[in-house]
N, C-alpha and C. Protein backbone atom coordinates (compact mmCIF):
# COMPACT_ATOMS: atom_id res chain seq x y z
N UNK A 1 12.11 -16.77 -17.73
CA UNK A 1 12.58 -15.42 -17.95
C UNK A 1 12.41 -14.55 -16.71
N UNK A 2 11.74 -14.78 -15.71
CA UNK A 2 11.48 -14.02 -14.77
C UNK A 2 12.52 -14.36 -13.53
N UNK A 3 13.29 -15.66 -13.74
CA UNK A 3 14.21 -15.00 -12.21
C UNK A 3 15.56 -15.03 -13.26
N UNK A 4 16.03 -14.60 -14.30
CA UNK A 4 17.02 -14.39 -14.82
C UNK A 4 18.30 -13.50 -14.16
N UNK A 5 17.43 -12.16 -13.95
CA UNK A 5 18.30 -11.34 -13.20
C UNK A 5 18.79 -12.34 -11.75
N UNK A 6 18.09 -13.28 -11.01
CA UNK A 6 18.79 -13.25 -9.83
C UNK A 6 19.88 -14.82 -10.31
N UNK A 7 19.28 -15.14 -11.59
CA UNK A 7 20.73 -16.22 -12.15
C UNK A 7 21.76 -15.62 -12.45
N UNK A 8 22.06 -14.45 -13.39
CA UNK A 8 22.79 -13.98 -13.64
C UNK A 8 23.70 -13.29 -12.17
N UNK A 9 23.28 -12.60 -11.28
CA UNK A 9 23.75 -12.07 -10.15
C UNK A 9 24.40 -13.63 -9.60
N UNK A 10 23.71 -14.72 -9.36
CA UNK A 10 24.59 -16.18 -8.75
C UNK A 10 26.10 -16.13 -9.72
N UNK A 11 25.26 -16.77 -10.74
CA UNK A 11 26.39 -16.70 -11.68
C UNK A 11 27.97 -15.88 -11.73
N UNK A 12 27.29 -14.58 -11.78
CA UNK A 12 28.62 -13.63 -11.87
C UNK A 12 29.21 -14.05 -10.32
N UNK A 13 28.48 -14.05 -8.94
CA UNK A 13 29.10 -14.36 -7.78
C UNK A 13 29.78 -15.38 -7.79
N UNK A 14 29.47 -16.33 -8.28
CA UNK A 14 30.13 -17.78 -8.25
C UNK A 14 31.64 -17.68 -9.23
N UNK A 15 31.62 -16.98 -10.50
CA UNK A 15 32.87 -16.36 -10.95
C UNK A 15 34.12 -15.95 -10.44
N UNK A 16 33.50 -14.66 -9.23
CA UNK A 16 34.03 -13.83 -8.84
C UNK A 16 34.38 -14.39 -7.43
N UNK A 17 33.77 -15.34 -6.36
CA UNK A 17 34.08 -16.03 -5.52
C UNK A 17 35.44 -17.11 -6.22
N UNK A 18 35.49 -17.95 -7.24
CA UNK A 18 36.43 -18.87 -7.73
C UNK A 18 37.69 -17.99 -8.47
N UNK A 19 37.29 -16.79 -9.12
CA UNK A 19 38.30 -16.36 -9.25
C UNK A 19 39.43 -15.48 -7.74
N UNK A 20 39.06 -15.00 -6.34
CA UNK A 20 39.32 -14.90 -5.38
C UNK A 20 39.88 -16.62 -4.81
N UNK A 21 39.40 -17.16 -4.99
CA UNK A 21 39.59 -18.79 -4.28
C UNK A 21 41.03 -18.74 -5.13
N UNK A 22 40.79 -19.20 -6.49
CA UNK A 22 42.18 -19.26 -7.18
C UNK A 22 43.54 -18.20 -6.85
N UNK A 23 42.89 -17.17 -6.90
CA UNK A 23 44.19 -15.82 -6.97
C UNK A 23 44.53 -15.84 -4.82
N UNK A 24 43.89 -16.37 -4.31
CA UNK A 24 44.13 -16.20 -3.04
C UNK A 24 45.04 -17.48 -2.84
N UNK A 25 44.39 -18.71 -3.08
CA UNK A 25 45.77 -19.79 -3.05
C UNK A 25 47.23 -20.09 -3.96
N UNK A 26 47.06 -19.10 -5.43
CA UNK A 26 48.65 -18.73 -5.72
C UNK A 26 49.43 -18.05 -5.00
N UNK A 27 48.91 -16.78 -4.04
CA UNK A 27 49.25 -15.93 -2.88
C UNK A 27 49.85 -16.62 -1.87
N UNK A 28 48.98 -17.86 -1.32
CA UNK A 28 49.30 -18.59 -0.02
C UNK A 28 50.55 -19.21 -0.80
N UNK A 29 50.15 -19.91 -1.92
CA UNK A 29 51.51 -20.73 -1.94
C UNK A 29 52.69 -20.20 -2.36
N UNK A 30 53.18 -18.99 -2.99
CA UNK A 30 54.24 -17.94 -3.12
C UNK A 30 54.52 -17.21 -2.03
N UNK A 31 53.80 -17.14 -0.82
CA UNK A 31 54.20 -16.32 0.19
C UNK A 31 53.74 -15.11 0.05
N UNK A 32 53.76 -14.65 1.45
CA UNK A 32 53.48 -12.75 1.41
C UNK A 32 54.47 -12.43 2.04
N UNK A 33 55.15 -13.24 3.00
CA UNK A 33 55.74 -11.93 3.81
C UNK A 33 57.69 -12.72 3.02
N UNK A 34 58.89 -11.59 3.43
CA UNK A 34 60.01 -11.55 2.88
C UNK A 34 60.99 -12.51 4.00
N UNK A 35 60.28 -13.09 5.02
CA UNK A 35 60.44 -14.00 6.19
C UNK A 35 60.85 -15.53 5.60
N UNK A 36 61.41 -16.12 5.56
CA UNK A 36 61.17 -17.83 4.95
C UNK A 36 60.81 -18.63 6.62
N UNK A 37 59.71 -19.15 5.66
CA UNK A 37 58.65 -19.81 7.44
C UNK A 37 58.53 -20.85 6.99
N UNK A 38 59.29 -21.79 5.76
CA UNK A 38 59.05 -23.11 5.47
C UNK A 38 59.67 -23.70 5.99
N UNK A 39 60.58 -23.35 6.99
CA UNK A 39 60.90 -24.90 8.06
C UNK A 39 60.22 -24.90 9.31
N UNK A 40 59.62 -23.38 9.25
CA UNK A 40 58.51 -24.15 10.51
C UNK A 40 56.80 -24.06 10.44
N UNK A 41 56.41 -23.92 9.44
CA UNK A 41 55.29 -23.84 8.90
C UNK A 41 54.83 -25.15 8.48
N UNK A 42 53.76 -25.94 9.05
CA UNK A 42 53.24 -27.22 8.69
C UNK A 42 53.21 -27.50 7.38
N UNK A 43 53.79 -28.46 6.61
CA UNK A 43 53.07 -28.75 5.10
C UNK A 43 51.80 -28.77 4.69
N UNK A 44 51.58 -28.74 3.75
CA UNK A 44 50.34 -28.98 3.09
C UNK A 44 48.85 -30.32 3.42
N UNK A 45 49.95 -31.19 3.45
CA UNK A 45 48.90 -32.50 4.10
C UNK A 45 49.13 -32.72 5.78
N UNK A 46 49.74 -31.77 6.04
CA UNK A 46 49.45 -31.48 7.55
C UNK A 46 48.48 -30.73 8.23
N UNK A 47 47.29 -31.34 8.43
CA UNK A 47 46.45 -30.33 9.34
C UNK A 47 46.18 -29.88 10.38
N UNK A 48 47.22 -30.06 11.30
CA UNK A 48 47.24 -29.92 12.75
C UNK A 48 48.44 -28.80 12.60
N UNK A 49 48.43 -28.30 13.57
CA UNK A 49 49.62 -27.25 13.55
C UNK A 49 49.83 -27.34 15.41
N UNK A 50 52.01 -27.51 15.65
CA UNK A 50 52.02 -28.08 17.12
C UNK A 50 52.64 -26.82 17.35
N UNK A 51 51.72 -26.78 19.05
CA UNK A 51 52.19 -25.89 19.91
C UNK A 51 53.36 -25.34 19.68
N UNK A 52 54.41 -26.20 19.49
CA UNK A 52 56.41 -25.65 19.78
C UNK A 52 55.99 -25.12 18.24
N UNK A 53 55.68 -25.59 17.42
CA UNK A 53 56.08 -24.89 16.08
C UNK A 53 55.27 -23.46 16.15
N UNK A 54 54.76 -22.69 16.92
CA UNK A 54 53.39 -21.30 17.33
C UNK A 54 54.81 -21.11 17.89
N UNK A 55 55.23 -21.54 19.10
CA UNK A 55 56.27 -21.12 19.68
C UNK A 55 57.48 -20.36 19.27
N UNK A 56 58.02 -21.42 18.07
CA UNK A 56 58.72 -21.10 17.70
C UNK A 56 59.05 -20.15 16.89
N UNK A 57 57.71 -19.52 16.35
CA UNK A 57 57.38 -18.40 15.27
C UNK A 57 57.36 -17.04 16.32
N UNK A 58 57.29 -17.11 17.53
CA UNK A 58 57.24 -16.09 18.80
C UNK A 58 55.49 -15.42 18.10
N UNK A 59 54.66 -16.59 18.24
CA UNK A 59 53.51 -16.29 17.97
C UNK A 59 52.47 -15.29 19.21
N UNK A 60 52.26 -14.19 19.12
CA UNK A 60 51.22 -13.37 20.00
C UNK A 60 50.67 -12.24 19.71
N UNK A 61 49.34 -12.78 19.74
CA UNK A 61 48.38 -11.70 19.79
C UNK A 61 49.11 -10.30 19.99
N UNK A 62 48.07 -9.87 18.99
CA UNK A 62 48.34 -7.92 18.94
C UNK A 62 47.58 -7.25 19.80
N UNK A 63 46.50 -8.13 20.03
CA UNK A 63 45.76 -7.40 21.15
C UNK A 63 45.50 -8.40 21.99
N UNK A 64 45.41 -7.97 23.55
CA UNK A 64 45.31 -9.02 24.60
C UNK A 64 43.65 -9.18 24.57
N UNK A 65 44.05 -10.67 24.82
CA UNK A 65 42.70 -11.19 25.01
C UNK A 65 41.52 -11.11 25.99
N UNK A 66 40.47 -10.56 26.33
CA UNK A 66 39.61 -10.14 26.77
C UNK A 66 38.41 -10.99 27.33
N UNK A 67 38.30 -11.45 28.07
CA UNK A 67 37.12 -12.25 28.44
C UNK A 67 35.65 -11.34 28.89
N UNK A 68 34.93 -11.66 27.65
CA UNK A 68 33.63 -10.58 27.67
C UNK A 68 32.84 -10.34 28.48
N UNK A 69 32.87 -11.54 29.48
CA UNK A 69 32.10 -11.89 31.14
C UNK A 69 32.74 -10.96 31.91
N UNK A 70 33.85 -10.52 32.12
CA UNK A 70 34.22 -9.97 32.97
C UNK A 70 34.36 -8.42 32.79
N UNK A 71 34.06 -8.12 31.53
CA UNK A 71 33.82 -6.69 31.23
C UNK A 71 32.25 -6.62 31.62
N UNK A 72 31.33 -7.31 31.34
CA UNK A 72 30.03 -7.15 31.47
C UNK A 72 29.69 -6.85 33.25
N UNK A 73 29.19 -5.75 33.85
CA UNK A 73 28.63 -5.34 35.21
C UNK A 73 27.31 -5.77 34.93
N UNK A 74 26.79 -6.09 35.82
CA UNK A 74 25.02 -6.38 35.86
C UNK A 74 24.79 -5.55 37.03
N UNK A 75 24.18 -4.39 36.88
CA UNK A 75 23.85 -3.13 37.88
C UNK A 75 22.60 -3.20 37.22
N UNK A 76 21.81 -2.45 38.43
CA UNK A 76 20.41 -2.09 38.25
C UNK A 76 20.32 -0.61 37.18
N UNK A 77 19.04 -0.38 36.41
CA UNK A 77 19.49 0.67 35.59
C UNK A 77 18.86 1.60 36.50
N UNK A 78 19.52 2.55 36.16
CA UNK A 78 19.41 4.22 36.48
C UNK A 78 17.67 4.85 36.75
N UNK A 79 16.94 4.61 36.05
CA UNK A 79 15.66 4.85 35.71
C UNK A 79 14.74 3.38 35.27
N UNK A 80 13.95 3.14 36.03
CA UNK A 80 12.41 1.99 35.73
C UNK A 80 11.72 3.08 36.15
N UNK A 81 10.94 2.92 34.73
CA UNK A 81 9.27 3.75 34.51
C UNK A 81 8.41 2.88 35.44
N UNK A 82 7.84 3.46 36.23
CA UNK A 82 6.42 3.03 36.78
C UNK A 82 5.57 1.95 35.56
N UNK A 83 5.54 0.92 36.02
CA UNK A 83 4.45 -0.08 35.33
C UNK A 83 2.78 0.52 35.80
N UNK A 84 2.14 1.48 34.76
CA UNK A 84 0.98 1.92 35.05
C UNK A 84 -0.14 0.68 34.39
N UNK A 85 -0.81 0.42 35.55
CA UNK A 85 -2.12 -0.91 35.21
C UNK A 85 -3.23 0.01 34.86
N UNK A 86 -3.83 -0.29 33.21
CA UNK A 86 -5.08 0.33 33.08
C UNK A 86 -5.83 -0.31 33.85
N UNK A 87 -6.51 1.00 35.09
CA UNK A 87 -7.65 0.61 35.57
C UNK A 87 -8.86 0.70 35.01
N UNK A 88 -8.95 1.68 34.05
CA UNK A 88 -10.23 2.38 33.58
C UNK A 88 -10.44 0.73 32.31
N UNK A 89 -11.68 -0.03 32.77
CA UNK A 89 -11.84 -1.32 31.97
C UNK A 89 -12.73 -0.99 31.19
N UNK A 90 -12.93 -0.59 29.88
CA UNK A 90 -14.12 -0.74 28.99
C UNK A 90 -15.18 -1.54 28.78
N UNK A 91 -16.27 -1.02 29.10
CA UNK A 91 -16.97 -2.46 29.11
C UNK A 91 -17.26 -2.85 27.24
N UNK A 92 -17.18 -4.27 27.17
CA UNK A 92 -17.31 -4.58 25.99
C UNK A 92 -19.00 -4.50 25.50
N UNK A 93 -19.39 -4.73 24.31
CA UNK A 93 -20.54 -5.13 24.10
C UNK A 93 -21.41 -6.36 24.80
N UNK A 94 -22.60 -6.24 25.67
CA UNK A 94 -23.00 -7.18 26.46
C UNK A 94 -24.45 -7.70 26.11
N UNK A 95 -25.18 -7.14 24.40
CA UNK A 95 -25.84 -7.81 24.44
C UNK A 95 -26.14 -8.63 23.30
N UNK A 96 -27.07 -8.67 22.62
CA UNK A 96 -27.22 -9.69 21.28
C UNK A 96 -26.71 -9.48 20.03
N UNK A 97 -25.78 -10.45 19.63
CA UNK A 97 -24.98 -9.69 18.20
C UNK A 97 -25.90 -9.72 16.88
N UNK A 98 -26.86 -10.39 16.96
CA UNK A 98 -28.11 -10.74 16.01
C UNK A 98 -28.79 -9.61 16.02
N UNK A 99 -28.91 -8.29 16.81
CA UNK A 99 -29.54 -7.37 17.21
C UNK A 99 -28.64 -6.38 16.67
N UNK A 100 -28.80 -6.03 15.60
CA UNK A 100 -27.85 -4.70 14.78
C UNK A 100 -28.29 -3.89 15.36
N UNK A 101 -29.71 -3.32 15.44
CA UNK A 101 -30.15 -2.06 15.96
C UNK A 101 -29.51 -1.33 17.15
N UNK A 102 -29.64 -2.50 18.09
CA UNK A 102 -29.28 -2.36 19.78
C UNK A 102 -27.28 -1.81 19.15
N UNK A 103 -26.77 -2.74 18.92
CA UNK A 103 -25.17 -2.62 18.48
C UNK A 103 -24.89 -1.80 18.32
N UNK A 104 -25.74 -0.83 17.07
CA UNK A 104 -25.98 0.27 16.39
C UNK A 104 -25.69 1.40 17.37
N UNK A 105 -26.77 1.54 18.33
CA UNK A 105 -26.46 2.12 19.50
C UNK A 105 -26.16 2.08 20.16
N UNK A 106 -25.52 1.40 20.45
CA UNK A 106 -23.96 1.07 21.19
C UNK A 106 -22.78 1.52 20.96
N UNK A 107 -22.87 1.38 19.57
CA UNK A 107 -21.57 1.94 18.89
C UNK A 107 -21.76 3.65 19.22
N UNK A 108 -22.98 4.37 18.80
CA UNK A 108 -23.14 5.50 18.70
C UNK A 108 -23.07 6.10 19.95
N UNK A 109 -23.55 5.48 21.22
CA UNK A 109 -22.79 5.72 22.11
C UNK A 109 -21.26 5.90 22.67
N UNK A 110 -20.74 4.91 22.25
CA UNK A 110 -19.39 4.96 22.16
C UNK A 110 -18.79 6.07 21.59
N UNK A 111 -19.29 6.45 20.56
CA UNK A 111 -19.06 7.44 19.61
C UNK A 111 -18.95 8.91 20.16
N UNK A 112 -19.94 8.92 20.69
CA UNK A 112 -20.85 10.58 21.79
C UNK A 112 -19.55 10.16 22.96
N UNK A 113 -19.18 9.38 23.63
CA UNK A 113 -18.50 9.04 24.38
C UNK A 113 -16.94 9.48 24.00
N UNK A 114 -16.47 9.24 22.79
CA UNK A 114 -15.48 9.68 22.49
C UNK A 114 -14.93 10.99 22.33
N UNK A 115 -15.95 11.74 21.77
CA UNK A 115 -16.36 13.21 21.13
C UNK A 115 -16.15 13.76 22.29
N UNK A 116 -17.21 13.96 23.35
CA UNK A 116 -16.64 14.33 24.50
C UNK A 116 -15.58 14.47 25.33
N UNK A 117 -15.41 13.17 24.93
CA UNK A 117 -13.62 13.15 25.88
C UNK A 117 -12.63 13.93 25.27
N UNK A 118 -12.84 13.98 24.10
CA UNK A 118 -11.75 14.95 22.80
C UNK A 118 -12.11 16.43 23.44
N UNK A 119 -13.42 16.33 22.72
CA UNK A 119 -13.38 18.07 23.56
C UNK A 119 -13.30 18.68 25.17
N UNK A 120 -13.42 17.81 26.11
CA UNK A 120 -13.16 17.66 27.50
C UNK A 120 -11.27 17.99 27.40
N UNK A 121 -10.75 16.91 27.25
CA UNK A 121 -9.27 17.30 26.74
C UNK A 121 -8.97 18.16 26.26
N UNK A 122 -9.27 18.61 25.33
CA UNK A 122 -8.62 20.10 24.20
C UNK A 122 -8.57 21.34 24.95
N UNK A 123 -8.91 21.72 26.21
CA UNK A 123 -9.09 22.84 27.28
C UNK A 123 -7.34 22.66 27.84
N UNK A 124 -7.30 21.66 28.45
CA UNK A 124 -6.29 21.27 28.83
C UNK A 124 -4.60 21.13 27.98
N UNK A 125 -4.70 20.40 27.24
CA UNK A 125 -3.95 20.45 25.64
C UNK A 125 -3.59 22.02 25.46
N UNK A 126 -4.60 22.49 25.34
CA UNK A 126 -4.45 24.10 24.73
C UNK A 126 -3.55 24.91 25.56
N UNK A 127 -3.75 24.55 27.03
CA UNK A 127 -3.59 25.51 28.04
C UNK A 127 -1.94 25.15 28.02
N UNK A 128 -1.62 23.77 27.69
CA UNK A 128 -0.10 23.52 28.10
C UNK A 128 0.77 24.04 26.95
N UNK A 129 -0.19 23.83 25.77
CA UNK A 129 0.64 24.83 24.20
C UNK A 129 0.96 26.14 24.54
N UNK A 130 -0.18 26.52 24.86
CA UNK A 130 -0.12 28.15 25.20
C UNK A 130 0.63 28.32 25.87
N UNK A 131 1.19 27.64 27.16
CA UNK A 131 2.45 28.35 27.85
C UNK A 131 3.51 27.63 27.67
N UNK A 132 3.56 26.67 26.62
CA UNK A 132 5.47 26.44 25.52
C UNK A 132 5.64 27.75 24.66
N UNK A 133 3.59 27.93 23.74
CA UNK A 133 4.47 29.06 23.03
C UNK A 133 4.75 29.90 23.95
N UNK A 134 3.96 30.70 24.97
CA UNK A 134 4.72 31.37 25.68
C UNK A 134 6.35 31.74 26.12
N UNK A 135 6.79 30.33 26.79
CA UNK A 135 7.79 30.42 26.80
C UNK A 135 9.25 30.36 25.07
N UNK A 136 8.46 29.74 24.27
CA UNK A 136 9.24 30.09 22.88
C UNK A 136 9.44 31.77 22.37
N UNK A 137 8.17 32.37 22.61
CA UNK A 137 8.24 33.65 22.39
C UNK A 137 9.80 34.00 23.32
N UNK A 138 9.76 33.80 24.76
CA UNK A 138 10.50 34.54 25.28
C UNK A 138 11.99 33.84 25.13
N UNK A 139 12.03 32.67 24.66
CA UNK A 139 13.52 32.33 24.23
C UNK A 139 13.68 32.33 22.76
N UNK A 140 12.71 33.59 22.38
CA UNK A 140 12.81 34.18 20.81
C UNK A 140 13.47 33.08 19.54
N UNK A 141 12.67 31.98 20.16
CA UNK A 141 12.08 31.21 18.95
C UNK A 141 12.06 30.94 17.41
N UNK A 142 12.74 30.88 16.59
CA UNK A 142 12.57 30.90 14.85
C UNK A 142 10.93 31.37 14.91
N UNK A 143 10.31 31.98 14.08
CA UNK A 143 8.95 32.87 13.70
C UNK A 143 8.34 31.36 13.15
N UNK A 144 8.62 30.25 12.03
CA UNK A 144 8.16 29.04 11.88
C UNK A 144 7.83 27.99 13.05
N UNK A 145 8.47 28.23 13.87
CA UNK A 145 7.98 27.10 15.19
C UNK A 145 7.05 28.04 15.69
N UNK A 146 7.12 29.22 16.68
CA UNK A 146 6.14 29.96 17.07
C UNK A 146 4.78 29.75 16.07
N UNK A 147 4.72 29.55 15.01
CA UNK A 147 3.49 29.85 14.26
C UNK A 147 3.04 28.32 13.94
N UNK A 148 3.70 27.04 13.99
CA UNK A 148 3.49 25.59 13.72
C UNK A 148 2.89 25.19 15.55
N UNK A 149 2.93 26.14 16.58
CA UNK A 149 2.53 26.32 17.62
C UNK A 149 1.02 26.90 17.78
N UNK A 150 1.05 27.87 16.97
CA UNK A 150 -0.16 28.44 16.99
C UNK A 150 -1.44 27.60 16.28
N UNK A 151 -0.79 26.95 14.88
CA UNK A 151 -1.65 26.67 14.13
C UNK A 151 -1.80 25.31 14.57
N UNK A 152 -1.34 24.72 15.84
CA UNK A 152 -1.55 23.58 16.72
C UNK A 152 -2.96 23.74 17.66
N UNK A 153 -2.52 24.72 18.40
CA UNK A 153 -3.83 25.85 18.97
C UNK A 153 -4.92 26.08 17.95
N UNK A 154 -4.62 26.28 17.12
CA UNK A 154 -6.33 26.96 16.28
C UNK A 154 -6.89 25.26 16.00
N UNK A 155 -5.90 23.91 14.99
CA UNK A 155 -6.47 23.20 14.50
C UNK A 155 -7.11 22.55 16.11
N UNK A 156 -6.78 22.88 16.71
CA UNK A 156 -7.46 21.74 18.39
C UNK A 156 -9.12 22.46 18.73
N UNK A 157 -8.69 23.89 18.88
CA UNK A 157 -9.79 24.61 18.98
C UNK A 157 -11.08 24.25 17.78
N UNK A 158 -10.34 24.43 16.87
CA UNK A 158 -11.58 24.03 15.05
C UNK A 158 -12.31 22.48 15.27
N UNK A 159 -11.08 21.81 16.21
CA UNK A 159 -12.26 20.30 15.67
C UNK A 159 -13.09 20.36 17.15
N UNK A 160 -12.58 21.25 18.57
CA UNK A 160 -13.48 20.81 19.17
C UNK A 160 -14.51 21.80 18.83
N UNK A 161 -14.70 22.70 18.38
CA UNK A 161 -16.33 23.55 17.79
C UNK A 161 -16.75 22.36 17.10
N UNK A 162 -15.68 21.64 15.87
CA UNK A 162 -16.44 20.86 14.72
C UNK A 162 -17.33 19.55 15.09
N UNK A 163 -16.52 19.22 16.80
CA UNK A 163 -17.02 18.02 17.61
C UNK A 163 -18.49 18.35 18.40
N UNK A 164 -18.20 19.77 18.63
CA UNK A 164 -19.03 20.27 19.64
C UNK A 164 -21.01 20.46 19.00
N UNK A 165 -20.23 20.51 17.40
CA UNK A 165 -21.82 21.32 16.57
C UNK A 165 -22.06 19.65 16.33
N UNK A 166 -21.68 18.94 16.16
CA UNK A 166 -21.66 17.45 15.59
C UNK A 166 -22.65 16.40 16.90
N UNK A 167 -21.94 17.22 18.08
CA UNK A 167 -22.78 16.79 19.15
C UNK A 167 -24.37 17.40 19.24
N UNK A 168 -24.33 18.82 18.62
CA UNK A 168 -25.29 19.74 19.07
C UNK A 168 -26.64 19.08 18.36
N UNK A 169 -26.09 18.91 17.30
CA UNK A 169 -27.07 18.26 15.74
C UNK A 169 -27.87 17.13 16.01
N UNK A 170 -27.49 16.50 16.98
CA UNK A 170 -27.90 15.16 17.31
C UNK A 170 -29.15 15.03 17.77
């Protein structure tokens, strides 16, 4: 009972594919077009179809044929970004993994290490908001961006106090 739905979906496809198969080869064999092409149209147990008989139908493409190699240019692009190599290497953990304590403080170092760098950054961050909104004010801005600006500024300022007392506590 559980893959029913995807039998039923085969099912109906397999219907609907044989009924197309059928209604498409009464089509072929009645003709479409008001042309009679049965003296130069291959029979049925003929599966080759000869050159003179293409010929003879004044067979050609509607659209000229295109060789895709020769549309394709291989030019250098416009812009390559600088491949920047992190130099700055972290050092990994270097001493006993059996030693939670030591790890412990390691990690918590890492930690104090991070905090800092957040609030070290957020001076900077702030200073470059402050002069977009600046300049938004003066290309009079929708009042919703100016203020999704501001409240960018306050939440940066709030976590570095919240980073800063977090450090202090310690």
């Amino acid at each position: 009972m559980k893959y029913w739905r995807a039998i039923l979906i085969v099912l109906l496809s397999a219907a609907i594919a044989s009924f197309i198969w059928a209604f498409w080869s009464i089509v072929w064999e009645q003709g479409t077009s008001s042309v009679d092409l049965s003296n130069t149209m291959p029979h049925k147990n003929d599966n080759t179809v000869k050159h003179t008989e293409l010929a003879e139908l004044n067979f050609e493409p509607s659209t000229p044929v295109i060789n895709p190699i020769d549309s394709i240019a291989i030019t250098d692009p416009e812009y390559l970004p600088p491949i920047n190599q992190n130099k700055q290497q972290t050092e990994g953990y270097q001493g006993d993994l059996d030693d939670h304590e030591n790890y412990q403080r390691y990690q918590a170092s890492k930690e104090v290490a991070l905090k800092q760098a957040y609030i070290e950054a957020v001076d900077g961050k702030v200073e470059k908001l402050e002069a977009l909104l600046k300049k938004g004010i003066e290309a009079r801005l929708p009042e919703t961006q100016l203020q999704e600006a501001r409240d960018k500024i306050a939440g940066l300022r709030e976590m570095q106090k919240q980073l800063q007392n977090e450090l202090d506590n310690k």
